[in-house]
C-alpha atoms as a PDB file:
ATOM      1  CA  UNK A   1      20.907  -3.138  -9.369  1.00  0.00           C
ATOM      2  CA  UNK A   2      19.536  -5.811  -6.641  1.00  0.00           C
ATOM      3  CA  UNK A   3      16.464  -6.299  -5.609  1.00  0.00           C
ATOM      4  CA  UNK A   4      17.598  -4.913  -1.884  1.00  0.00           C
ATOM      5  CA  UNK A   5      19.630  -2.007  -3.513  1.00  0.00           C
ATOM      6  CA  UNK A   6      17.793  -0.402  -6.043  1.00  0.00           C
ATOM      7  CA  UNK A   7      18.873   2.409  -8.337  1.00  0.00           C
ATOM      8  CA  UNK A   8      16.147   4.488  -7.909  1.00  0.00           C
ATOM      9  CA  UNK A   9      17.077   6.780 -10.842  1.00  0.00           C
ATOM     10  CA  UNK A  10      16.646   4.205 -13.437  1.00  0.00           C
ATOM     11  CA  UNK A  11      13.855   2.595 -13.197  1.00  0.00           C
ATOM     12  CA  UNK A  12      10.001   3.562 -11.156  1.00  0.00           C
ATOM     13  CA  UNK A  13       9.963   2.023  -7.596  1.00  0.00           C
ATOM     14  CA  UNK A  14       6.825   0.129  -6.551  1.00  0.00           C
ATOM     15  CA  UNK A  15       5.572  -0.468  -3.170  1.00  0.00           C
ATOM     16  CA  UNK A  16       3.816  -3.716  -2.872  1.00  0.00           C
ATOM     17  CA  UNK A  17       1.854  -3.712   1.052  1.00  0.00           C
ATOM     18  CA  UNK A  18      -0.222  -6.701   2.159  1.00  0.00           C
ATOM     19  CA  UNK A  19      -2.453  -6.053   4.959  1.00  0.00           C
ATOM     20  CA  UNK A  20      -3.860  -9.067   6.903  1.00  0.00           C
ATOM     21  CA  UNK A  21      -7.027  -6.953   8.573  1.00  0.00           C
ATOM     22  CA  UNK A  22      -8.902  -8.265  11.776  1.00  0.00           C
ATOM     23  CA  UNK A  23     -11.720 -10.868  11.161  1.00  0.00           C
ATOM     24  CA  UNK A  24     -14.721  -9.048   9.651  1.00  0.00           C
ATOM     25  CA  UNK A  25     -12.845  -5.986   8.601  1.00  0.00           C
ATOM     26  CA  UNK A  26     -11.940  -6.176   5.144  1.00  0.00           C
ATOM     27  CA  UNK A  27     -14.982  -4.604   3.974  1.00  0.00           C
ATOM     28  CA  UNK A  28     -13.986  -1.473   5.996  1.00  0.00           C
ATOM     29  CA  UNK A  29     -10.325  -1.298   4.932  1.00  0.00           C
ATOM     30  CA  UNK A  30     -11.604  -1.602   1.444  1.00  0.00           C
ATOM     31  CA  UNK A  31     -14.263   1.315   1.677  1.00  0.00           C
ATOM     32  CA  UNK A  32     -11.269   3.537   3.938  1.00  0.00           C
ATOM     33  CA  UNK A  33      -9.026   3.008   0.380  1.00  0.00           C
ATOM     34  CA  UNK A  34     -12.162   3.584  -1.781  1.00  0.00           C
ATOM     35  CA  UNK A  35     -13.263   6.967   0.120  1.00  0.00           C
ATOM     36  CA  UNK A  36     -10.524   8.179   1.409  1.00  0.00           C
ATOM     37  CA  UNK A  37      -6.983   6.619   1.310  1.00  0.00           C
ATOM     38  CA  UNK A  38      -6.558   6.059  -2.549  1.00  0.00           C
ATOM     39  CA  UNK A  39      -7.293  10.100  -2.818  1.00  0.00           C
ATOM     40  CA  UNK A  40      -4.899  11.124  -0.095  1.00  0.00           C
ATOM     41  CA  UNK A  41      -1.860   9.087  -1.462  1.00  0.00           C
ATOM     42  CA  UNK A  42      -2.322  10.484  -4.252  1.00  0.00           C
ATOM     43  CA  UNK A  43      -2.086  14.140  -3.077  1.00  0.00           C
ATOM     44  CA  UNK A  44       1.265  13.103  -1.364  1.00  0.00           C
ATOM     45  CA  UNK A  45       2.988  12.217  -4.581  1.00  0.00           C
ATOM     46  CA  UNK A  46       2.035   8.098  -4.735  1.00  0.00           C
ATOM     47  CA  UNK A  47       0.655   6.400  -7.765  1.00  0.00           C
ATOM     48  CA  UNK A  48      -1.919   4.218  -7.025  1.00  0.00           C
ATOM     49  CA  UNK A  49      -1.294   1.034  -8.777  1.00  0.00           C
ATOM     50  CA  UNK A  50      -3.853  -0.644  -7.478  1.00  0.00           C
ATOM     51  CA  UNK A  51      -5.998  -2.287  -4.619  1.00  0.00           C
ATOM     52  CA  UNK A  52      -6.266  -6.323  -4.401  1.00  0.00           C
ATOM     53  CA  UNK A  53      -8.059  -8.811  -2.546  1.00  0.00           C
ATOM     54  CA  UNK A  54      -7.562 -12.527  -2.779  1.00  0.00           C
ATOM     55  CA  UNK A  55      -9.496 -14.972  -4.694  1.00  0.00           C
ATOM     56  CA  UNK A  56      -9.194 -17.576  -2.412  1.00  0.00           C
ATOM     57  CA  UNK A  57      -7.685 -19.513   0.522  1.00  0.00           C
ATOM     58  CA  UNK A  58      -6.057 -22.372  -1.514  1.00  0.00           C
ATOM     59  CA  UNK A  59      -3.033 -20.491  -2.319  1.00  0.00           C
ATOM     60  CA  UNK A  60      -0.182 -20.910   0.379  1.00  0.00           C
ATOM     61  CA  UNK A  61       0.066 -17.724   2.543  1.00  0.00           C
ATOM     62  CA  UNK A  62      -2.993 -16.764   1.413  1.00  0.00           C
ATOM     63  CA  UNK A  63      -6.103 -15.356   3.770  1.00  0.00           C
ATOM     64  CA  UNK A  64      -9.178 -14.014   2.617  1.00  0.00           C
ATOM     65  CA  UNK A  65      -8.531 -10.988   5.748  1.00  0.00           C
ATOM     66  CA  UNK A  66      -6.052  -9.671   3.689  1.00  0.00           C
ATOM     67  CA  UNK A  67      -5.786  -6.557   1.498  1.00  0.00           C
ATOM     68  CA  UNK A  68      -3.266  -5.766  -1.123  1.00  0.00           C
ATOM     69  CA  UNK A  69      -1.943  -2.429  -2.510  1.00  0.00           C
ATOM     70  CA  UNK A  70       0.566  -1.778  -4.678  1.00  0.00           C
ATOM     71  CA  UNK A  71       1.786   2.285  -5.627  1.00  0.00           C
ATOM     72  CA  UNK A  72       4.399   3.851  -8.025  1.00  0.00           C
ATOM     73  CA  UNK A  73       7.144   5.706  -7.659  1.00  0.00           C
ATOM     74  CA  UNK A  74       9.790   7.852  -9.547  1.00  0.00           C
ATOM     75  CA  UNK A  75      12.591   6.785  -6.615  1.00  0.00           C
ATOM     76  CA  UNK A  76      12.923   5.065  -3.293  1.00  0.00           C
ATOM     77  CA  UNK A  77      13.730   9.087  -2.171  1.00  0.00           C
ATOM     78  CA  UNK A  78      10.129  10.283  -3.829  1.00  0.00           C
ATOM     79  CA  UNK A  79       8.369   6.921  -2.343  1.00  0.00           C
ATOM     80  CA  UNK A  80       9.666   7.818   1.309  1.00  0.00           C
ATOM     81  CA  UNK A  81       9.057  11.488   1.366  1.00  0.00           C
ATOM     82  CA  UNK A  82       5.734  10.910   0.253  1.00  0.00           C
ATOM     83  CA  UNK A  83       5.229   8.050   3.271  1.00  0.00           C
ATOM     84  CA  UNK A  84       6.443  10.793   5.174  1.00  0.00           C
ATOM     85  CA  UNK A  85       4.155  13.511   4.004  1.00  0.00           C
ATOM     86  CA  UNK A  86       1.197  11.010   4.337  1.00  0.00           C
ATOM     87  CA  UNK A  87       1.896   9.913   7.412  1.00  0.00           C
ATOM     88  CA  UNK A  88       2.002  13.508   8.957  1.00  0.00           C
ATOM     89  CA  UNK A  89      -1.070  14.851   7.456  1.00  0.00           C
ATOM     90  CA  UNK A  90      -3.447  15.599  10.369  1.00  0.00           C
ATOM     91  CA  UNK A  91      -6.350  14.711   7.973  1.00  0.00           C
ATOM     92  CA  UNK A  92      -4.953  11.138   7.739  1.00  0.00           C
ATOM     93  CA  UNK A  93      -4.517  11.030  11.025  1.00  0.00           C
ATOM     94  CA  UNK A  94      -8.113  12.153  11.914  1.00  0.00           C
ATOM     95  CA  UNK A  95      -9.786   9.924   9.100  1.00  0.00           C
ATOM     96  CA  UNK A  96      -7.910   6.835  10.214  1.00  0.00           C
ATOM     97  CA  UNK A  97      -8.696   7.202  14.245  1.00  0.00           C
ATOM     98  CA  UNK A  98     -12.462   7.830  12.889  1.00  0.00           C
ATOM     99  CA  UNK A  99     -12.510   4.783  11.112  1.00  0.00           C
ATOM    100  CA  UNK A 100     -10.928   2.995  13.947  1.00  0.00           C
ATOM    101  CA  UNK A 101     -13.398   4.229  16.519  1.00  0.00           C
ATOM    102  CA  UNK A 102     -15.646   1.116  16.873  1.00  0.00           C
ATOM    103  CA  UNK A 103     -12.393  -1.388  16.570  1.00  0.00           C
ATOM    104  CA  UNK A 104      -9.208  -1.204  14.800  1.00  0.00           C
ATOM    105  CA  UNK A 105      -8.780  -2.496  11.300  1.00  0.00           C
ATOM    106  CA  UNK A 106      -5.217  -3.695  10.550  1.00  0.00           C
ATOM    107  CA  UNK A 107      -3.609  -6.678  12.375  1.00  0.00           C
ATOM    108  CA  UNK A 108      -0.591  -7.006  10.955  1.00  0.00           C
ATOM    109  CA  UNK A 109       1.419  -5.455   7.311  1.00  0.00           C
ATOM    110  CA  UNK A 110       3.931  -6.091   5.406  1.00  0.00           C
ATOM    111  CA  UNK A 111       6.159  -3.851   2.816  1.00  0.00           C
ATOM    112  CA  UNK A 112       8.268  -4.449   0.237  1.00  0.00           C
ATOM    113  CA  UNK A 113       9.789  -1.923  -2.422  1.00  0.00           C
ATOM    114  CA  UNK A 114      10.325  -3.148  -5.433  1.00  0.00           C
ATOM    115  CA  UNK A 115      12.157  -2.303  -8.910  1.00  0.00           C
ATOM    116  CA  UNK A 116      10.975  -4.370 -12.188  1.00  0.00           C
ATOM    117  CA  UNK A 117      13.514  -7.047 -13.968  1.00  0.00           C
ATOM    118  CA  UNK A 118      14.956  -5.575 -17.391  1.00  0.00           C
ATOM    119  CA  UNK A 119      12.288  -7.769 -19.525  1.00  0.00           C
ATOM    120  CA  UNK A 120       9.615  -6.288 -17.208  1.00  0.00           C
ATOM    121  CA  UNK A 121       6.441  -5.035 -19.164  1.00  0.00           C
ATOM    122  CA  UNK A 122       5.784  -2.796 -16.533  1.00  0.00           C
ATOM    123  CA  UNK A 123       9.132  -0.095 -15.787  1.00  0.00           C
END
Protein backbone atom coordinates (compact mmCIF):
# COMPACT_ATOMS: atom_id res chain seq x y z
CA UNK A 1 0.00 0.00 0.00
CA UNK A 2 0.96 3.91 -0.53
CA UNK A 3 0.11 6.50 1.29
CA UNK A 4 -2.15 7.87 -1.89
CA UNK A 5 -3.52 4.28 -2.55
CA UNK A 6 -4.55 2.72 0.42
CA UNK A 7 -5.87 -0.80 0.92
CA UNK A 8 -8.66 -0.02 2.81
CA UNK A 9 -9.34 -3.66 3.82
CA UNK A 10 -6.24 -4.05 5.77
CA UNK A 11 -5.73 -1.64 7.86
CA UNK A 12 -8.46 1.39 9.67
CA UNK A 13 -8.42 4.64 7.56
CA UNK A 14 -8.05 7.93 9.44
CA UNK A 15 -9.13 11.26 8.40
CA UNK A 16 -6.88 13.93 9.65
CA UNK A 17 -8.90 17.74 8.83
CA UNK A 18 -7.28 21.03 9.84
CA UNK A 19 -9.53 23.88 9.91
CA UNK A 20 -7.99 27.42 9.89
CA UNK A 21 -11.40 29.29 11.36
CA UNK A 22 -11.97 33.16 10.93
CA UNK A 23 -10.27 35.44 13.57
CA UNK A 24 -12.20 35.12 16.85
CA UNK A 25 -13.97 31.94 15.96
CA UNK A 26 -12.27 29.11 17.34
CA UNK A 27 -14.12 29.16 20.45
CA UNK A 28 -17.34 28.59 18.39
CA UNK A 29 -16.03 25.81 16.13
CA UNK A 30 -14.86 24.18 19.26
CA UNK A 31 -18.30 24.38 21.20
CA UNK A 32 -20.21 23.35 17.42
CA UNK A 33 -17.78 19.89 17.80
CA UNK A 34 -18.41 19.76 21.60
CA UNK A 35 -22.42 20.10 21.28
CA UNK A 36 -23.16 18.99 18.31
CA UNK A 37 -20.71 17.77 15.57
CA UNK A 38 -18.68 15.08 17.58
CA UNK A 39 -22.36 13.39 18.28
CA UNK A 40 -23.56 13.56 14.71
CA UNK A 41 -20.37 11.93 13.15
CA UNK A 42 -20.72 9.56 15.20
CA UNK A 43 -24.31 8.54 14.25
CA UNK A 44 -23.03 8.46 10.56
CA UNK A 45 -20.57 5.69 11.15
CA UNK A 46 -17.15 8.02 12.05
CA UNK A 47 -14.95 7.41 15.01
CA UNK A 48 -14.05 10.33 16.63
CA UNK A 49 -10.41 10.25 17.24
CA UNK A 50 -10.16 13.32 18.50
CA UNK A 51 -10.38 17.24 18.49
CA UNK A 52 -6.98 19.43 18.62
CA UNK A 53 -5.99 22.86 18.95
CA UNK A 54 -2.48 24.18 18.74
CA UNK A 55 -0.18 25.00 21.47
CA UNK A 56 1.37 27.67 19.88
CA UNK A 57 2.45 29.85 16.92
CA UNK A 58 6.19 28.89 16.90
CA UNK A 59 5.72 25.84 14.96
CA UNK A 60 5.93 26.42 11.06
CA UNK A 61 2.40 26.32 9.51
CA UNK A 62 1.07 26.70 12.62
CA UNK A 63 -1.95 29.35 13.64
CA UNK A 64 -3.62 29.54 16.77
CA UNK A 65 -7.25 29.99 14.32
CA UNK A 66 -6.93 26.60 13.58
CA UNK A 67 -8.79 23.45 14.67
CA UNK A 68 -7.79 19.89 14.24
CA UNK A 69 -9.84 16.64 13.99
CA UNK A 70 -8.89 13.48 13.31
CA UNK A 71 -11.77 10.25 12.86
CA UNK A 72 -11.50 6.44 12.22
CA UNK A 73 -12.47 4.37 9.80
CA UNK A 74 -12.90 0.62 8.81
CA UNK A 75 -12.21 1.70 4.82
CA UNK A 76 -11.81 4.68 2.56
CA UNK A 77 -15.54 3.15 1.19
CA UNK A 78 -17.04 3.33 5.04
CA UNK A 79 -15.13 6.89 5.58
CA UNK A 80 -16.89 8.36 2.33
CA UNK A 81 -20.33 7.00 2.73
CA UNK A 82 -20.38 8.25 6.05
CA UNK A 83 -19.11 11.99 4.66
CA UNK A 84 -21.87 11.40 2.51
CA UNK A 85 -24.52 10.52 5.00
CA UNK A 86 -23.30 13.50 7.18
CA UNK A 87 -23.25 15.81 4.77
CA UNK A 88 -26.96 15.16 3.71
CA UNK A 89 -28.50 15.10 7.04
CA UNK A 90 -30.92 18.06 7.16
CA UNK A 91 -30.11 18.33 10.93
CA UNK A 92 -26.46 19.10 10.00
CA UNK A 93 -27.44 21.24 7.67
CA UNK A 94 -29.82 23.25 9.97
CA UNK A 95 -27.31 23.20 13.03
CA UNK A 96 -24.44 24.44 10.91
CA UNK A 97 -26.47 27.53 9.08
CA UNK A 98 -27.63 28.28 12.89
CA UNK A 99 -24.30 28.48 14.04
CA UNK A 100 -23.30 30.48 11.08
CA UNK A 101 -26.06 33.03 11.47
CA UNK A 102 -24.10 35.93 13.08
CA UNK A 103 -20.82 35.16 10.71
CA UNK A 104 -19.40 32.14 9.25
CA UNK A 105 -16.85 30.05 11.05
CA UNK A 106 -14.47 28.19 8.69
CA UNK A 107 -12.04 30.02 6.34
CA UNK A 108 -10.34 27.57 4.80
CA UNK A 109 -9.79 23.20 5.40
CA UNK A 110 -7.79 20.82 4.57
CA UNK A 111 -8.16 16.76 4.34
CA UNK A 112 -6.07 14.10 4.23
CA UNK A 113 -6.88 10.24 4.61
CA UNK A 114 -4.54 8.40 6.02
CA UNK A 115 -3.47 4.58 6.67
CA UNK A 116 -0.79 3.87 9.62
CA UNK A 117 2.97 2.52 8.71
CA UNK A 118 3.35 -1.35 9.63
CA UNK A 119 5.29 -0.41 13.07
CA UNK A 120 2.34 1.95 13.77
CA UNK A 121 1.02 1.67 17.46
CA UNK A 122 -2.11 2.82 16.36
CA UNK A 123 -3.79 0.30 13.22
Amino acid sequence: PSPTHPQPETNMIYQLRVFTDYPGRVNAHIERFRDFTCRYLEKHGMKVIGCFTPVAEDQEGVKRDQVVFISAHESLQALQRAQESFANDPEVKAFVAASEKEEPIIKERMNWYLEATDFSPLK
